[in-house]
Protein backbone atom coordinates (compact mmCIF):
# COMPACT_ATOMS: atom_id res chain seq x y z
CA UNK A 1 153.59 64.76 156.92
CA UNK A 2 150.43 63.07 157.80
CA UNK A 3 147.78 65.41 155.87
CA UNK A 4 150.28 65.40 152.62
CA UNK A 5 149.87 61.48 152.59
CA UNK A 6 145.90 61.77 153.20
CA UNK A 7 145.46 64.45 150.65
CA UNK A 8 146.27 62.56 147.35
CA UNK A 9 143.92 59.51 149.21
CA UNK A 10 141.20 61.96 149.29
CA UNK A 11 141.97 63.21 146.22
CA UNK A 12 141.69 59.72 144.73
CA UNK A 13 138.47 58.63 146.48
CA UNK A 14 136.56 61.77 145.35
CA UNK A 15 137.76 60.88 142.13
CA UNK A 16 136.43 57.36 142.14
CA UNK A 17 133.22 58.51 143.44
CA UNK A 18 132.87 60.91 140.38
CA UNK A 19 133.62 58.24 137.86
CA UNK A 20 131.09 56.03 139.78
CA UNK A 21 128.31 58.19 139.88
CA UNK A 22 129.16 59.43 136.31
CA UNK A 23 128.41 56.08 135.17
CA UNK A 24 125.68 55.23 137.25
CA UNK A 25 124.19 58.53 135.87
CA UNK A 26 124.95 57.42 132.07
CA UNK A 27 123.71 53.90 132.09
CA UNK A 28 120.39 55.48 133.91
CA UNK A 29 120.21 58.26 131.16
CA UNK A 30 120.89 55.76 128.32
CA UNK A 31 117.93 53.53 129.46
CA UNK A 32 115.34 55.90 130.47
CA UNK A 33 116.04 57.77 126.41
CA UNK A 34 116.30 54.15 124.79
CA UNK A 35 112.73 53.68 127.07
CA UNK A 36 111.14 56.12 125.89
CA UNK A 37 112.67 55.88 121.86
CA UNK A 38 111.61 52.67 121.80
CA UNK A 39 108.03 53.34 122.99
CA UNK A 40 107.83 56.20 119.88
CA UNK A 41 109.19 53.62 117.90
CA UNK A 42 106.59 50.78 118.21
CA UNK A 43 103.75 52.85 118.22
CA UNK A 44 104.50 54.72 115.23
CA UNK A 45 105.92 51.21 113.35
CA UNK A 46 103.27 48.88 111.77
CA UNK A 47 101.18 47.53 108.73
CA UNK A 48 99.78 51.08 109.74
CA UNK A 49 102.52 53.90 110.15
CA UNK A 50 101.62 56.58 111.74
CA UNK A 51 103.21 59.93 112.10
CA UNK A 52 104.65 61.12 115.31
CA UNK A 53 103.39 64.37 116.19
CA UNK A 54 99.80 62.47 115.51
CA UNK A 55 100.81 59.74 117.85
CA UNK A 56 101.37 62.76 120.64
CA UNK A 57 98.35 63.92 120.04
CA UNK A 58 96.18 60.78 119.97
CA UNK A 59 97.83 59.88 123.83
CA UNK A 60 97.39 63.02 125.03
CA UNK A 61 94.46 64.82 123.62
CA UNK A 62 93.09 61.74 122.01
CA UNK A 63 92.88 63.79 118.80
CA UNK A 64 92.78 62.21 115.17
CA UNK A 65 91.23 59.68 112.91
CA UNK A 66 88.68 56.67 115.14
CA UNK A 67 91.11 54.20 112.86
CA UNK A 68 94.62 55.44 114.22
CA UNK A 69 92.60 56.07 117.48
CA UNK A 70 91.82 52.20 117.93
CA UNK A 71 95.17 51.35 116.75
CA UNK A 72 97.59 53.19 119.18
CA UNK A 73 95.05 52.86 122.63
CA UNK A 74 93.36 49.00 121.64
CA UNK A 75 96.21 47.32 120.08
CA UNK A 76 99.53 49.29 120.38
CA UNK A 77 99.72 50.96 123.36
CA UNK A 78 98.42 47.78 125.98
CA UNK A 79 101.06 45.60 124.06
CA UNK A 80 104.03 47.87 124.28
CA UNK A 81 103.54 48.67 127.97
CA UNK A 82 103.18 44.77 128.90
CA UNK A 83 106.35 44.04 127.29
CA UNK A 84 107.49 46.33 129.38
CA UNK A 85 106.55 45.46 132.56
CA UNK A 86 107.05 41.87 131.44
CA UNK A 87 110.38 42.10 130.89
CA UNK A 88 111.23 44.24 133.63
CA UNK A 89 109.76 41.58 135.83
CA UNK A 90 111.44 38.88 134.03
CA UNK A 91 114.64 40.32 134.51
CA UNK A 92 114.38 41.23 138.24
CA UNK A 93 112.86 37.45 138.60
CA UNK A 94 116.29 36.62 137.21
CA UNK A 95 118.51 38.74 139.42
CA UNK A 96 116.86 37.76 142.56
CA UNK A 97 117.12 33.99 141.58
CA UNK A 98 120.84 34.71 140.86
CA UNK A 99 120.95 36.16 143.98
CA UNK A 100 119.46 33.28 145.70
CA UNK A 101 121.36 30.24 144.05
CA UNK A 102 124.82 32.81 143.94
CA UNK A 103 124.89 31.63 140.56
CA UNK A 104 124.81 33.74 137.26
CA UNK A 105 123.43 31.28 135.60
CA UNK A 106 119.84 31.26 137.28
CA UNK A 107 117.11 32.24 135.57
CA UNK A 108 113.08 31.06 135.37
CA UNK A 109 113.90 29.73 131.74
CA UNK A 110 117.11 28.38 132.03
CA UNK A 111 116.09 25.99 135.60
CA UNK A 112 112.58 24.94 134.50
CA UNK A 113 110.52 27.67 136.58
CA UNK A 114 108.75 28.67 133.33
CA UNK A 115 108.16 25.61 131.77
CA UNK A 116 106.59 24.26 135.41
CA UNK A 117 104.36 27.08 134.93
CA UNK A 118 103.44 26.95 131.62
CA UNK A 119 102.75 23.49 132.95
CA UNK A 120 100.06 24.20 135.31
CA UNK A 121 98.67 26.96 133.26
CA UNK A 122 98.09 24.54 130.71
CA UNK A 123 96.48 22.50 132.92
CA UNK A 124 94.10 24.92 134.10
CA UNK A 125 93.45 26.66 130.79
CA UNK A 126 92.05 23.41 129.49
CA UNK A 127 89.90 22.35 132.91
CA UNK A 128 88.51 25.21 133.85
CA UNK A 129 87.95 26.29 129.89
CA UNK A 130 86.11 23.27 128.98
CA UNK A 131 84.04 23.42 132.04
CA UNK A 132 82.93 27.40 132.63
CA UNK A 133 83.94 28.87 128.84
CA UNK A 134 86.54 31.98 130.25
CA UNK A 135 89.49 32.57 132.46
CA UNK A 136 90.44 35.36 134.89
CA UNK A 137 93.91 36.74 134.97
CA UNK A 138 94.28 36.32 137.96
CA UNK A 139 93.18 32.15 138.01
CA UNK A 140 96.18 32.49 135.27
CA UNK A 141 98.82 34.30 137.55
CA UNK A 142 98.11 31.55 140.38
CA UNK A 143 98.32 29.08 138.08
CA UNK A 144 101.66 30.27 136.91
CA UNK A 145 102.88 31.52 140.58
CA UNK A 146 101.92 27.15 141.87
CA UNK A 147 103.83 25.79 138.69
CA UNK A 148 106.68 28.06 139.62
CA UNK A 149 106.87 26.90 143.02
CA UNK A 150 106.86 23.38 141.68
CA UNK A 151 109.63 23.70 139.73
CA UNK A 152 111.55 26.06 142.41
CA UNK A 153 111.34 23.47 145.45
CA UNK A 154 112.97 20.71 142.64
CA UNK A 155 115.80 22.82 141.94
CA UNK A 156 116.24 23.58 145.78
CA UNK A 157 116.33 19.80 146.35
CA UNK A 158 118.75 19.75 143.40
CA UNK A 159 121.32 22.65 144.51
CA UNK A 160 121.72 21.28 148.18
CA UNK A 161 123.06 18.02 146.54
CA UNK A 162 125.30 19.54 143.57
CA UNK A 163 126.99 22.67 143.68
CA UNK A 164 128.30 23.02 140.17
CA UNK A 165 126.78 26.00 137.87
CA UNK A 166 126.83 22.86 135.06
CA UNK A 167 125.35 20.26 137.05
CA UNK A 168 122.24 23.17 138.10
CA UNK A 169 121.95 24.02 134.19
CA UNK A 170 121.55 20.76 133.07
CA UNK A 171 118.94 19.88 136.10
CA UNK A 172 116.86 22.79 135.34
CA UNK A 173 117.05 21.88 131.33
CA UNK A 174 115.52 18.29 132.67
CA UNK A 175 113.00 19.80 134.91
CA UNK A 176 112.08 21.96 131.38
CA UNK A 177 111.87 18.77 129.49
CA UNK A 178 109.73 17.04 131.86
CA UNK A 179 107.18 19.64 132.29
CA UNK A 180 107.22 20.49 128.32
CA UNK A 181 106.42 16.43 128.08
CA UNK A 182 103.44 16.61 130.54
CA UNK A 183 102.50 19.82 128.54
CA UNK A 184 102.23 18.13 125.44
CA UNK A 185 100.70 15.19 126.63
CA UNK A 186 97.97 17.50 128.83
CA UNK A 187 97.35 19.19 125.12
CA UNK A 188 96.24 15.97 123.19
CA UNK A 189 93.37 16.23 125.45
CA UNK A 190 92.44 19.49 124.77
CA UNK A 191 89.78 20.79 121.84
CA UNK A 192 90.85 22.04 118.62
CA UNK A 193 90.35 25.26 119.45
CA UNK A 194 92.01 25.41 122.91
CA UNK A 195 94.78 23.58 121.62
CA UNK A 196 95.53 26.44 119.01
CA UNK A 197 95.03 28.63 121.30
CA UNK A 198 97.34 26.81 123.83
CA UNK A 199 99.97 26.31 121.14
CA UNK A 200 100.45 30.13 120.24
CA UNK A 201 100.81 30.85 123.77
CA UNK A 202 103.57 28.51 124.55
CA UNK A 203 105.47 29.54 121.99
CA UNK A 204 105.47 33.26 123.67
CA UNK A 205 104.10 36.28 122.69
CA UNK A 206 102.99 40.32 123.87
CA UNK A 207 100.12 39.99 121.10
CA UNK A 208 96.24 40.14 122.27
CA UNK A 209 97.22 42.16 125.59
CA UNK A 210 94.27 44.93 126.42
CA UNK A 211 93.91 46.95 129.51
CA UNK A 212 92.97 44.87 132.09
CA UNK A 213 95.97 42.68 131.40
CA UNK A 214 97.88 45.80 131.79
CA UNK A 215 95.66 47.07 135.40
CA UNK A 216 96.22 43.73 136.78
CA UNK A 217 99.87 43.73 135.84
CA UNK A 218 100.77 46.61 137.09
CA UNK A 219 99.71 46.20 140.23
CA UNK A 220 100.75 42.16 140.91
CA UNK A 221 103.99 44.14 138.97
CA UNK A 222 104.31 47.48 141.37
CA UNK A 223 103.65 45.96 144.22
CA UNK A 224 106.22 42.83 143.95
CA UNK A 225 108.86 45.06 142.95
CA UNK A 226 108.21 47.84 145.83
CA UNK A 227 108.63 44.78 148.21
CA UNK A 228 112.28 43.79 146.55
CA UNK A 229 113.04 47.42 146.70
CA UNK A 230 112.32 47.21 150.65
CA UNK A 231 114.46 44.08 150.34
CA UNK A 232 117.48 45.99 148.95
CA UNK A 233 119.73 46.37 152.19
CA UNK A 234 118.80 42.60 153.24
CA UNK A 235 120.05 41.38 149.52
CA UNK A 236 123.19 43.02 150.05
CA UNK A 237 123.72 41.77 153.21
CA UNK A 238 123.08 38.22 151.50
CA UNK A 239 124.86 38.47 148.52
CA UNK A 240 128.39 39.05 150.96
CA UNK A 241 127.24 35.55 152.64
CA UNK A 242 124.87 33.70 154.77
CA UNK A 243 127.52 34.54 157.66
CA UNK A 244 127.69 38.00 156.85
CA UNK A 245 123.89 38.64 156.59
CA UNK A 246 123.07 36.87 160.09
CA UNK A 247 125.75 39.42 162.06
CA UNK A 248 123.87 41.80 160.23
CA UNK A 249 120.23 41.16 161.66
CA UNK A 250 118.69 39.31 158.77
CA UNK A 251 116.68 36.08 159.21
CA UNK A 252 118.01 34.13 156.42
CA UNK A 253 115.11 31.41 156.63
CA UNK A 254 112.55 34.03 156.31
CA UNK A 255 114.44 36.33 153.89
CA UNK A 256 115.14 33.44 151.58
CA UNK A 257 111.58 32.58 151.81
CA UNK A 258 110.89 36.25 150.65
CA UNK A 259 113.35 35.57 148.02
CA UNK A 260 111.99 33.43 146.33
CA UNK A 261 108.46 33.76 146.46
CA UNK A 262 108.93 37.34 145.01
CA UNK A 263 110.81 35.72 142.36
CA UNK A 264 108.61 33.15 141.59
CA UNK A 265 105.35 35.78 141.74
CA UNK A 266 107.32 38.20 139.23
CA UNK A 267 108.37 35.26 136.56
CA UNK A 268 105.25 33.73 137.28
CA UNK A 269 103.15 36.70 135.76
CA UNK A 270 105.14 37.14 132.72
CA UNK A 271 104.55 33.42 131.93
CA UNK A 272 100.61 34.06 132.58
CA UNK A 273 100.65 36.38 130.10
CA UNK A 274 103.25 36.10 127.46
CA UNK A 275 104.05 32.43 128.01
CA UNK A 276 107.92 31.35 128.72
CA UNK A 277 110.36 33.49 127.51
CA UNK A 278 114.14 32.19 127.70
CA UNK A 279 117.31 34.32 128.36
CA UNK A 280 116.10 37.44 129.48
CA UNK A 281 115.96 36.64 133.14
CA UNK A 282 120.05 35.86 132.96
CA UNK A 283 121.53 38.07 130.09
CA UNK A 284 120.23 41.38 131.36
CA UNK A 285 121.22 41.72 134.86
CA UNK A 286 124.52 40.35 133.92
CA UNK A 287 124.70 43.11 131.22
CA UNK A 288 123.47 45.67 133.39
CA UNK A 289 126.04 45.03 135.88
CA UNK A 290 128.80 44.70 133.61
CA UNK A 291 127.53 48.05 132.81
CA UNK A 292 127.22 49.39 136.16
CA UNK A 293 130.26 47.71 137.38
CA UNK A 294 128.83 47.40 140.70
CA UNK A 295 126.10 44.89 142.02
CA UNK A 296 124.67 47.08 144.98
CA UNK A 297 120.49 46.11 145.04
CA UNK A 298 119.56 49.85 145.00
CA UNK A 299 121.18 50.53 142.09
CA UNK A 300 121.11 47.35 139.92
CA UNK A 301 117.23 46.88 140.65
CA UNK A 302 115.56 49.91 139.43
CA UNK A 303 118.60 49.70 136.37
CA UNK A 304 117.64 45.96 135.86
CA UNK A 305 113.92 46.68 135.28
CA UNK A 306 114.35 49.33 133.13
CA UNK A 307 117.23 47.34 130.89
CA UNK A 308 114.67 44.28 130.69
CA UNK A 309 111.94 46.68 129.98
CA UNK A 310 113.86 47.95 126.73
CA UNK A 311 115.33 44.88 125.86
CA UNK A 312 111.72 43.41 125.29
CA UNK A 313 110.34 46.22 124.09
CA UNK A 314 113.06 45.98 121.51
CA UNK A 315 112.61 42.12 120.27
CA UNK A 316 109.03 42.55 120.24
CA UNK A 317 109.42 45.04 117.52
CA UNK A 318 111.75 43.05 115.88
CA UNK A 319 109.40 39.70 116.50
CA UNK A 320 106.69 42.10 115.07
CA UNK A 321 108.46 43.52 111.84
CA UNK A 322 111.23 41.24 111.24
CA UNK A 323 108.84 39.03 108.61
CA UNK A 324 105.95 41.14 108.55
CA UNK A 325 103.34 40.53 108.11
CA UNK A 326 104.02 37.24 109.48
CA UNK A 327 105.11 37.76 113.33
CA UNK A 328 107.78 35.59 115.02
CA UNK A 329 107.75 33.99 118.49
CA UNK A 330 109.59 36.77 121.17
CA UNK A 331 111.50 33.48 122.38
CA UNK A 332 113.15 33.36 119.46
CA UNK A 333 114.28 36.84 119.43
CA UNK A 334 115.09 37.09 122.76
CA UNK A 335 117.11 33.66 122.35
CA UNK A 336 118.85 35.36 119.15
CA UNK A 337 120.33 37.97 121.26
CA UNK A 338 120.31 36.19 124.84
CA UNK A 339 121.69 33.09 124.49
CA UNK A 340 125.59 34.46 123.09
CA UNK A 341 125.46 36.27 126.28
CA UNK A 342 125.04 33.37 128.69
CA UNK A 343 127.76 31.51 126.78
CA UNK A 344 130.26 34.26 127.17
CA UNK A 345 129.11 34.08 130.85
CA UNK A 346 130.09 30.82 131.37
CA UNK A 347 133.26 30.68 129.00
CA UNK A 348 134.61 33.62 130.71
CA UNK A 349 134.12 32.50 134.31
CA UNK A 350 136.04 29.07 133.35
CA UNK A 351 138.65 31.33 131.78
CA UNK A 352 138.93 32.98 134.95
CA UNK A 353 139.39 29.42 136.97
């Protein structure tokens, strides 16, 4: 009687574990061709169009004309892969601030993270500019990661006093507005040049990247995201409760610490770079777990990266040929097709009150 009752059980729990890991295994597919199409896609798209068999062979036998030569390994090929480790980054940043807060609403644009560092890269950008002439990446990064933190331990102070995902949203848009007002008022200061310069990069952008951006990414990049990956057990045990993760082992204090320093070192990069970039840190996790229908770390990590990485990859073709010649902000892009998505966030949680 016994094994004719478990049978249909185990029947129905190998079944469930098909249909998970038959989506798991679609959404991964789905990215990694969409990855790779879109790569194709913005090397081959430009004022200059070149074909793609001689796109395969300039990257891998550096074959063809100097001219197409320059354009797909000086210009194209830095640009495309910073947008993608950009926005892989970005969206992480978002997931593990998510994680932190427990609140879907959390993102480096969204509370002010990126607009405190845009802040204090400003700030550097015009001091140590107009008193040496250059600017490392890496002075840029630090500036970026010390702006985050800023912003990060005013939202902290914010959350332990208001628990409401409204009353956070509208504290981080405040913390924005005040660092976008020092910003501007940092700028009048600033040479004509610098404040061009300054302006273009505020308003985001993947333009002007070259290799040593990309060298220095990926390894600030790579090695921030191996340490979330080693994090992946310890988030899950979090994101079941404080409670939860102390019977488990972890020391929240420290892990939270982690947390958010990874965070703020991932979002922190992007903003170096590319300048603040809004909505991606919040609509693609919460896409990519809609997708996955689960939100287990080792899964929705490596799936998170990859969705930001083709998400950017995609509005900075669009930012790029949408008015071409003339190239649009990626803010605005990623705002077009990130901001409906955080509204039916929120309308559908309050639906589900």
């Amino acid at each position: 009687m016994s094994n004719t009752t478990q049978a249909p059980e185990a029947h129905d729990f190998h079944y469930e574990n098909f249909k998970r890991r038959s989506r798991y295994i679609a959404v991964f597919t789905a990215f990694i061709v969409a990855f790779f199409f879109i790569i194709i896609l913005n090397v081959n798209t430009g004022n200059v169009n070149i074909p793609v068999r001689d796109i395969l062979r300039i990257i891998f036998a550096r074959k063809g004309t100097e001219q197409n030569i320059d354009i797909i390994w000086r210009i194209r090929l830095p640009r495309i892969l910073m947008a993608a480790m950009l926005g892989g980054a970005l969206s992480v940043s978002g997931f593990l601030l998510q994680t932190f807060f427990r609140n879907p609403i959390a993102g480096p644009f969204v509370l002010g993270i990126s607009s405190g560092a845009k802040m204090v890269v400003a700030i550097t950008l015009i001091i140590v500019v107009s008193r040496i002439g250059t600017v490392t990446s890496v002075i840029l990064i630090l500036a970026a990661f010390v702006g985050s933190l800023i912003s990060t331990a005013f939202i902290l102070a914010v959350s332990k006093r208001v628990h409401q995902m409204s009353s956070l949203l509208v504290a981080g848009i405040m913390i924005g507005y005040i660092c976008s007002a020092i910003t501007d008022f940092v700028i009048t200061f600033a040479e004509d040049s610098e404040i061009a310069n300054l302006t273009n990069w505020s308003l985001g952008s993947f333009s002007g990247m070259n290799w040593d951006n990309v060298k220095t990414t990926f390894v600030v990049v790579g090695i921030s995201l191996v340490l979330v990956f080693l994090m992946s057990k310890p988030i899950g045990a979090f994101q079941m409760g404080e409670a939860y993760a102390q019977s488990m082992g972890v020391n929240v204090k420290l892990f939270r610490i982690a947390l958010i320093t990874l965070s703020s070192i991932l979002s922190a990069t992007v903003t170096a770079y590319a300048g603040p970039i809004s909505f991606v840190g919040i609509a693609v996790p919460f896409l990519v777990k809609q997708a996955l229908k689960t939100s287990r770390p080792l899964i929705v990590l490596p799936a998170t990266f990859l969705g930001g990485a083709v998400f950017c990859m995609a509005c900075d073709l669009i930012a790029r040929m949408a008015l071409a010649p003339m190239e649009m902000n990626i803010s605005t892009v990623t705002s077009i097709f990130g901001a409906p998505v955080v509204i039916f966030m929120m309308v559908s949680k309050r639906g589900r009150r």
